[in-house]
C-alpha atoms as a PDB file:
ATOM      1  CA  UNK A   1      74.535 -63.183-248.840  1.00  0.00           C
ATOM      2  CA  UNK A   2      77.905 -62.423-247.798  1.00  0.00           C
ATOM      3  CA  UNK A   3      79.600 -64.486-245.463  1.00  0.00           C
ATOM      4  CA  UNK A   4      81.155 -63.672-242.044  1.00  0.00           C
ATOM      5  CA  UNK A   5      84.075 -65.526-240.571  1.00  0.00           C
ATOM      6  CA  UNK A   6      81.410 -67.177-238.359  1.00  0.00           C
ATOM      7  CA  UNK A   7      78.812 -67.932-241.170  1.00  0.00           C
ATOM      8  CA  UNK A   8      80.934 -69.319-244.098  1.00  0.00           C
ATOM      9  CA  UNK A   9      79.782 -72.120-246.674  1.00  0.00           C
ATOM     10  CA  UNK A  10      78.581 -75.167-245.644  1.00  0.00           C
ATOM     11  CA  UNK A  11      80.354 -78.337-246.998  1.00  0.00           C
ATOM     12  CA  UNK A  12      79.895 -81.900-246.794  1.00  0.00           C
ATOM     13  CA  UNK A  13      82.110 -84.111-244.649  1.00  0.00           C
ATOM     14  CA  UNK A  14      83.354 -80.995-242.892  1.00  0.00           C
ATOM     15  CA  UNK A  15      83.531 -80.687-239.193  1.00  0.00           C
ATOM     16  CA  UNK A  16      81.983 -77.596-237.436  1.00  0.00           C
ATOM     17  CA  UNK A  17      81.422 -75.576-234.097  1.00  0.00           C
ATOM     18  CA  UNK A  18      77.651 -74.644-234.537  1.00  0.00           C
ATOM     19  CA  UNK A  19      76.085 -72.477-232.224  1.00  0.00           C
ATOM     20  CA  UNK A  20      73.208 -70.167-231.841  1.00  0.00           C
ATOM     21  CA  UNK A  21      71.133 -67.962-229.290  1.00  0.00           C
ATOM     22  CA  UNK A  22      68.288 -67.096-228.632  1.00  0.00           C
ATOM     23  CA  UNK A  23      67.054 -63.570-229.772  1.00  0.00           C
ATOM     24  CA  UNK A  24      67.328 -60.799-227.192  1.00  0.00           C
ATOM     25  CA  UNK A  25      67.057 -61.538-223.557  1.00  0.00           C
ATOM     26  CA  UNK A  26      65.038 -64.216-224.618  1.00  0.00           C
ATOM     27  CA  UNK A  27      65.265 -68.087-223.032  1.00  0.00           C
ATOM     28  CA  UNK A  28      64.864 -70.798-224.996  1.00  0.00           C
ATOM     29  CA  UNK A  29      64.343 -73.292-222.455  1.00  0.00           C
ATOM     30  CA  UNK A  30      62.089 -73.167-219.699  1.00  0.00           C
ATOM     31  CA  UNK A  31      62.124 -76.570-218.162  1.00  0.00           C
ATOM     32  CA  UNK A  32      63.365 -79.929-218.183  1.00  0.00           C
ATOM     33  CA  UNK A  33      60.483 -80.421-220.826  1.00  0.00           C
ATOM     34  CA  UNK A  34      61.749 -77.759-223.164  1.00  0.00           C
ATOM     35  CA  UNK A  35      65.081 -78.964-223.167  1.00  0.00           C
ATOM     36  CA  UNK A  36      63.767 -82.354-223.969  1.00  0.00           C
ATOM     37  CA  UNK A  37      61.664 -81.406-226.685  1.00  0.00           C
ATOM     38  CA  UNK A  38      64.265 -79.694-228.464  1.00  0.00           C
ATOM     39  CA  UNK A  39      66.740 -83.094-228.116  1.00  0.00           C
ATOM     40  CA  UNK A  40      63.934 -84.919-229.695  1.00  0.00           C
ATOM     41  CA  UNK A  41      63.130 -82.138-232.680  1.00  0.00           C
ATOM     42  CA  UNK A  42      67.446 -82.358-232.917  1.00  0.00           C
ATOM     43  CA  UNK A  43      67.026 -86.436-233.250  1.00  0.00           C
ATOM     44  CA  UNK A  44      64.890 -85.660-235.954  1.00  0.00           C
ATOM     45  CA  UNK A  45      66.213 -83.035-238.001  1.00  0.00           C
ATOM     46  CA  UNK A  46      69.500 -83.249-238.129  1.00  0.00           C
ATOM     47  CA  UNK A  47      71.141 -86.730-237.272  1.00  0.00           C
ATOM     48  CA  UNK A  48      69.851 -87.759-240.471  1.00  0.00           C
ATOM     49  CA  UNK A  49      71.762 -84.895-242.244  1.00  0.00           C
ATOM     50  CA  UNK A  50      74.909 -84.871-239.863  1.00  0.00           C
ATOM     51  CA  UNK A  51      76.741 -87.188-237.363  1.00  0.00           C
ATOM     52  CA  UNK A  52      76.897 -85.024-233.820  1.00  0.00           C
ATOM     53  CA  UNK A  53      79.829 -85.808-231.614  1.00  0.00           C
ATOM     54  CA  UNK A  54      78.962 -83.237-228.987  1.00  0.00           C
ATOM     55  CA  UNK A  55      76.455 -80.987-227.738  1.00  0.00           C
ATOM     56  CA  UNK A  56      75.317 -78.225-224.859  1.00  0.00           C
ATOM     57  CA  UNK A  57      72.290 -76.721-224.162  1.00  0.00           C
ATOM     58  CA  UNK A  58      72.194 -74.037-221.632  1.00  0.00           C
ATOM     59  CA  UNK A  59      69.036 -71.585-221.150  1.00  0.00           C
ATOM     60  CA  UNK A  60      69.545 -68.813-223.812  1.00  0.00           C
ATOM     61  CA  UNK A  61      72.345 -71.107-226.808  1.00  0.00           C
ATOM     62  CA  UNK A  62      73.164 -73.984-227.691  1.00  0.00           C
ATOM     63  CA  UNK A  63      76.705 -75.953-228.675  1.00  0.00           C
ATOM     64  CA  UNK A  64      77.331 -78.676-231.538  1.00  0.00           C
ATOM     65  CA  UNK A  65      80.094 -80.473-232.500  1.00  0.00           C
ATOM     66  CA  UNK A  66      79.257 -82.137-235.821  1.00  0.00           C
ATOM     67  CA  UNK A  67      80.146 -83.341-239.064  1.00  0.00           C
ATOM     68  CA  UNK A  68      77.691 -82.529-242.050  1.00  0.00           C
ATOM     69  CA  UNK A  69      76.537 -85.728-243.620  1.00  0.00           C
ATOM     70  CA  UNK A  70      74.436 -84.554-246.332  1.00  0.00           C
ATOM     71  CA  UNK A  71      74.170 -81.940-249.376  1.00  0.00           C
ATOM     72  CA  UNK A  72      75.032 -78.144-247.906  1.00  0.00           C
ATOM     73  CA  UNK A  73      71.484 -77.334-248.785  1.00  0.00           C
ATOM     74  CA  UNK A  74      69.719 -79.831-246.851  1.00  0.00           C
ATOM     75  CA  UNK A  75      71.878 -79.461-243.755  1.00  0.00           C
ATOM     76  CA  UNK A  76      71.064 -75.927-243.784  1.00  0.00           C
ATOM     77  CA  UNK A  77      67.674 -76.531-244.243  1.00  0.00           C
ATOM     78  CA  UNK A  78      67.312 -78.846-241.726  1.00  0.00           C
ATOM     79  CA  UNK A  79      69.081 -75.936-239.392  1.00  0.00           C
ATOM     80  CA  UNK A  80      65.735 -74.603-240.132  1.00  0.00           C
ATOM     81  CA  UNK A  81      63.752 -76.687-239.118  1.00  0.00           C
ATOM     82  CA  UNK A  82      64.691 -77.298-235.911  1.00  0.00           C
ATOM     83  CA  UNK A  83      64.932 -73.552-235.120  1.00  0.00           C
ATOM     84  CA  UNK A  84      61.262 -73.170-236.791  1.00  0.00           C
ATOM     85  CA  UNK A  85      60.020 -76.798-235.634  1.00  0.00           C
ATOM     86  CA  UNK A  86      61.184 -75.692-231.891  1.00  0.00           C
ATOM     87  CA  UNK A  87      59.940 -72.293-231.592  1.00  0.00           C
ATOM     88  CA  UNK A  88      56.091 -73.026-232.521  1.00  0.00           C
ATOM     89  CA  UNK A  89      56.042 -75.781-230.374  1.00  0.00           C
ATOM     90  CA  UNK A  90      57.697 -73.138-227.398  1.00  0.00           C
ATOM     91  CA  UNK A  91      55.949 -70.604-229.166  1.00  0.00           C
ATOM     92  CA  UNK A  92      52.165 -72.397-228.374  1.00  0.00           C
ATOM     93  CA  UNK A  93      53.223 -73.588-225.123  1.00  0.00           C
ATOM     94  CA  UNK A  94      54.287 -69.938-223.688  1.00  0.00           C
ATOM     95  CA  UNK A  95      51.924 -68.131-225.291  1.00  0.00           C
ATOM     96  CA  UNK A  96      54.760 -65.692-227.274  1.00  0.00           C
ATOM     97  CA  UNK A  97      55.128 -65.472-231.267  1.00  0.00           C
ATOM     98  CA  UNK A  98      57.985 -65.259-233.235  1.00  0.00           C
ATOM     99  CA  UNK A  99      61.530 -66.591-234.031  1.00  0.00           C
ATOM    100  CA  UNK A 100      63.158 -67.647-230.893  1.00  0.00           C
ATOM    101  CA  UNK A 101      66.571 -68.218-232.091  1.00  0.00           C
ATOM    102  CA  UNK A 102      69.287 -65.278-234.393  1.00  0.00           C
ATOM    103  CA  UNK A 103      69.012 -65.937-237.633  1.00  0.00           C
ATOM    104  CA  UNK A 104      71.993 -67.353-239.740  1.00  0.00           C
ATOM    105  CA  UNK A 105      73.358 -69.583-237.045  1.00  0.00           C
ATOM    106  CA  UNK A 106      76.599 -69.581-236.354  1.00  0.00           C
ATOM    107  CA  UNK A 107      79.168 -72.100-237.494  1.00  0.00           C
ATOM    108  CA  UNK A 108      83.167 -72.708-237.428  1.00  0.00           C
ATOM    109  CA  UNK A 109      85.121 -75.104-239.476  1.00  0.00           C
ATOM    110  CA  UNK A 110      87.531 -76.882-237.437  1.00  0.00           C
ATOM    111  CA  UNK A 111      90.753 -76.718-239.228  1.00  0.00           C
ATOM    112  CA  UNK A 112      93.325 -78.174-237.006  1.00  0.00           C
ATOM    113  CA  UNK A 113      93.599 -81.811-234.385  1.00  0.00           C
ATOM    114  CA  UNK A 114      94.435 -79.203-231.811  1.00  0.00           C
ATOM    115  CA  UNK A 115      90.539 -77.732-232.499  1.00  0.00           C
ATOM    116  CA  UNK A 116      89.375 -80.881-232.566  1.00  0.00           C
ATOM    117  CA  UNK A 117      90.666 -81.695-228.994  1.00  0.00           C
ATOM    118  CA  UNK A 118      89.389 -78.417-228.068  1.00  0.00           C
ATOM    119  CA  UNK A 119      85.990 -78.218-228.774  1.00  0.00           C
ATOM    120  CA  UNK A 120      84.498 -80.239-227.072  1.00  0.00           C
ATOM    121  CA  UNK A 121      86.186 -79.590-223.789  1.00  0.00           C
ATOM    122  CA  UNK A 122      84.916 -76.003-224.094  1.00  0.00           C
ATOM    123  CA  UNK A 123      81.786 -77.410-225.211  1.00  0.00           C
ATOM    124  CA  UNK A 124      80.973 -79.421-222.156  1.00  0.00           C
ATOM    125  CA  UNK A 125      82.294 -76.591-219.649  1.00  0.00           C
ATOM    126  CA  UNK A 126      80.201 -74.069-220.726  1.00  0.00           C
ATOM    127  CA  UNK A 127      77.768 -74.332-218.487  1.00  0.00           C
ATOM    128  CA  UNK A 128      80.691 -73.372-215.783  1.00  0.00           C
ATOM    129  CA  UNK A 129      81.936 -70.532-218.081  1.00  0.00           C
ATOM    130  CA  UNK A 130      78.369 -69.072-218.020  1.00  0.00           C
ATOM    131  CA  UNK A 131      78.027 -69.538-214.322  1.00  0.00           C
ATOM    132  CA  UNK A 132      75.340 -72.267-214.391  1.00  0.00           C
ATOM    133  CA  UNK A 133      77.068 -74.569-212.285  1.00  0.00           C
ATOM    134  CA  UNK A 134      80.594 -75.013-210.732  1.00  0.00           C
ATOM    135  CA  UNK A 135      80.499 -78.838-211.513  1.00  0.00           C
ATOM    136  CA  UNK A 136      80.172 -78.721-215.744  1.00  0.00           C
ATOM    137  CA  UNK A 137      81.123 -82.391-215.524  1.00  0.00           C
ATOM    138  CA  UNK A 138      77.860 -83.082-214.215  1.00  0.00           C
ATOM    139  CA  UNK A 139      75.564 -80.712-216.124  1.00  0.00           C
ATOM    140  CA  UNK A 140      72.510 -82.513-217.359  1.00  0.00           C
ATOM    141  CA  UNK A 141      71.438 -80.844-220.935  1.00  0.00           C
ATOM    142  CA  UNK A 142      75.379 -81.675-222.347  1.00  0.00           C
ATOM    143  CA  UNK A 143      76.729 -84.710-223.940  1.00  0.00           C
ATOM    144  CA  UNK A 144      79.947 -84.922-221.388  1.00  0.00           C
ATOM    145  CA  UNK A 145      78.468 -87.621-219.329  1.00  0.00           C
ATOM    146  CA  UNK A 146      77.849 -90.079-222.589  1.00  0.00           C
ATOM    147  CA  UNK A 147      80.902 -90.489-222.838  1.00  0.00           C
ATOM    148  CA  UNK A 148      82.141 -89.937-218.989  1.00  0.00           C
ATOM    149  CA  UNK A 149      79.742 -93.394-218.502  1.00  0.00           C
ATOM    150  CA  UNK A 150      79.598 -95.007-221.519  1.00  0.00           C
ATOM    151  CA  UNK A 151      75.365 -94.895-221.296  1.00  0.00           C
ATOM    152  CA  UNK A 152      73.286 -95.454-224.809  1.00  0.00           C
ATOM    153  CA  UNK A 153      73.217 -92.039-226.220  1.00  0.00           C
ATOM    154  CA  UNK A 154      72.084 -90.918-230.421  1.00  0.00           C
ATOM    155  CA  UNK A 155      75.517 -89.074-230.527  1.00  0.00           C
ATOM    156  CA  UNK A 156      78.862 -90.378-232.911  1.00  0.00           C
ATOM    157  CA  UNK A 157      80.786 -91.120-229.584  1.00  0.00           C
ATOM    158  CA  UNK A 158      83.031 -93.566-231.450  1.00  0.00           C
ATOM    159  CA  UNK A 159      85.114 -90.451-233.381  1.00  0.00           C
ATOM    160  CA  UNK A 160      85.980 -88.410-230.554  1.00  0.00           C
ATOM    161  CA  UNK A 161      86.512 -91.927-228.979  1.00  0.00           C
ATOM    162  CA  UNK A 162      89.109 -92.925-231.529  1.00  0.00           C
ATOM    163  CA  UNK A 163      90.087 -89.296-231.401  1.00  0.00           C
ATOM    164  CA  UNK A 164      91.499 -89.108-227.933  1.00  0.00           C
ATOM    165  CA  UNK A 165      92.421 -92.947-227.608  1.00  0.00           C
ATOM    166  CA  UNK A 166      89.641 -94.439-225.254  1.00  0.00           C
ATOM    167  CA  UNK A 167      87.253 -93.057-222.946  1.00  0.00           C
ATOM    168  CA  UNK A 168      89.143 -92.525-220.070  1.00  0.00           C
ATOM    169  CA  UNK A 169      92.157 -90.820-221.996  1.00  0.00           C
ATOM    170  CA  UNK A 170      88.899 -88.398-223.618  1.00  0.00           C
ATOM    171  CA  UNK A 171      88.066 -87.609-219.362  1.00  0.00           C
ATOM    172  CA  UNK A 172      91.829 -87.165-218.556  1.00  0.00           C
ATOM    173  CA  UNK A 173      91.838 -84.571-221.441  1.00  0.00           C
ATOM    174  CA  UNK A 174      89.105 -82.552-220.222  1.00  0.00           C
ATOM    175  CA  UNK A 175      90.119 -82.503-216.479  1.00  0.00           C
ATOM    176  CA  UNK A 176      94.049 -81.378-217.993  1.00  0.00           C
ATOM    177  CA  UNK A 177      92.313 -78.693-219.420  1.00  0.00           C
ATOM    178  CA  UNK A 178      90.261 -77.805-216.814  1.00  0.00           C
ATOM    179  CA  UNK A 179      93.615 -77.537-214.192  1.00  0.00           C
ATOM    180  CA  UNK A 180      95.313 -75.607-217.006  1.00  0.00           C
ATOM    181  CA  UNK A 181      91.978 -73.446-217.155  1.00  0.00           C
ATOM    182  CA  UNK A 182      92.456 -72.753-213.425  1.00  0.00           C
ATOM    183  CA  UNK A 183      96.401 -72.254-214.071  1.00  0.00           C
ATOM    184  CA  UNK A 184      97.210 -75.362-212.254  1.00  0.00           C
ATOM    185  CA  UNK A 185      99.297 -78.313-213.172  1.00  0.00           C
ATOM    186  CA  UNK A 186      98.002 -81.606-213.894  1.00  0.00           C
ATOM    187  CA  UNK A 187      99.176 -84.848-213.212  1.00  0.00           C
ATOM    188  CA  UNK A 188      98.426 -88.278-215.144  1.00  0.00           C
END
């Protein structure tokens, strides 16, 4: 297969901005329990083949941050198997049949710090970008308020920790963004 800017080789060790949708004007999630259930099939399939430092879920995508852990192959394939894995289980519950989600997924090597400090600010608003809410920060289905509060979470928070120098340094970075977003200035 040849590979698209957004669907190059997979490599171990290698940071990436992995996304996907769902297929037409389809929604993936339904309800709280949908969104859930695919958190869960995620805890399965691919924390033990990558370590995820950030995430999103909104109605029709999704939004990782993550490093790949294991062989190419088996990351991919575990890919998969959540897409798969999810959309019987949606699938039987909704009474509809087929893939849910585009088929490759989408992925982006991060290739700079200045990506890396990016992503997952425009990870964790996206839920604003797409009109979902006006207060991102607060946004149930991302991983913005594990680290905003500290609470137990299955996510890597210790890189992007480390990254930005402490937690409150990582919230001070997203709201700087956010005012320089808006084209305001921010003060520390």
């Amino acid at each position: 297969m040849a590979h698209s800017k957004y669907t190059a080789a997979i490599e171990t060790n290698i940071i990436y901005h992995v996304y996907n949708r769902a297929i037409g004007q389809a929604q993936s999630f339904l309800e709280d329990a949908d969104y859930h259930r695919f958190l869960g099939t995620i805890s399965s399939k691919l924390l033990p083949v990558s370590e995820i430092y950030a995430y999103c879920l909104l109605s029709n995508h999704y939004h990782f941050m993550l490093k790949v852990t294991s062989q190419p192959l088996h990351f991919s394939k575990a890919m998969g198997e959540l897409g798969v894995s999810y959309a019987k289980w949606f699938n039987q519950k909704y009474s509809r049949q087929g893939a849910l989600f585009i088929s490759p997924f989408k992925r982006l090597a991060l290739a700079s710090d200045i990506e890396l400090a990016w992503l997952p600010w425009y990870i964790h608003r996206n839920p604003l970008h797409h009109g979902v809410t006006q207060h991102w920060a607060d946004y149930k289905w991302s991983s913005f308020s594990a680290y905003a509060t500290g609470k137990p979470t299955k996510l890597n928070t210790n890189f992007l920790l480390d990254f930005y120098g402490g937690r409150d340094k990582m919230v001070r970075h997203h709201a700087a963004n956010d005012a320089l977003w808006r084209g305001e200035s921010f003060e520390d």
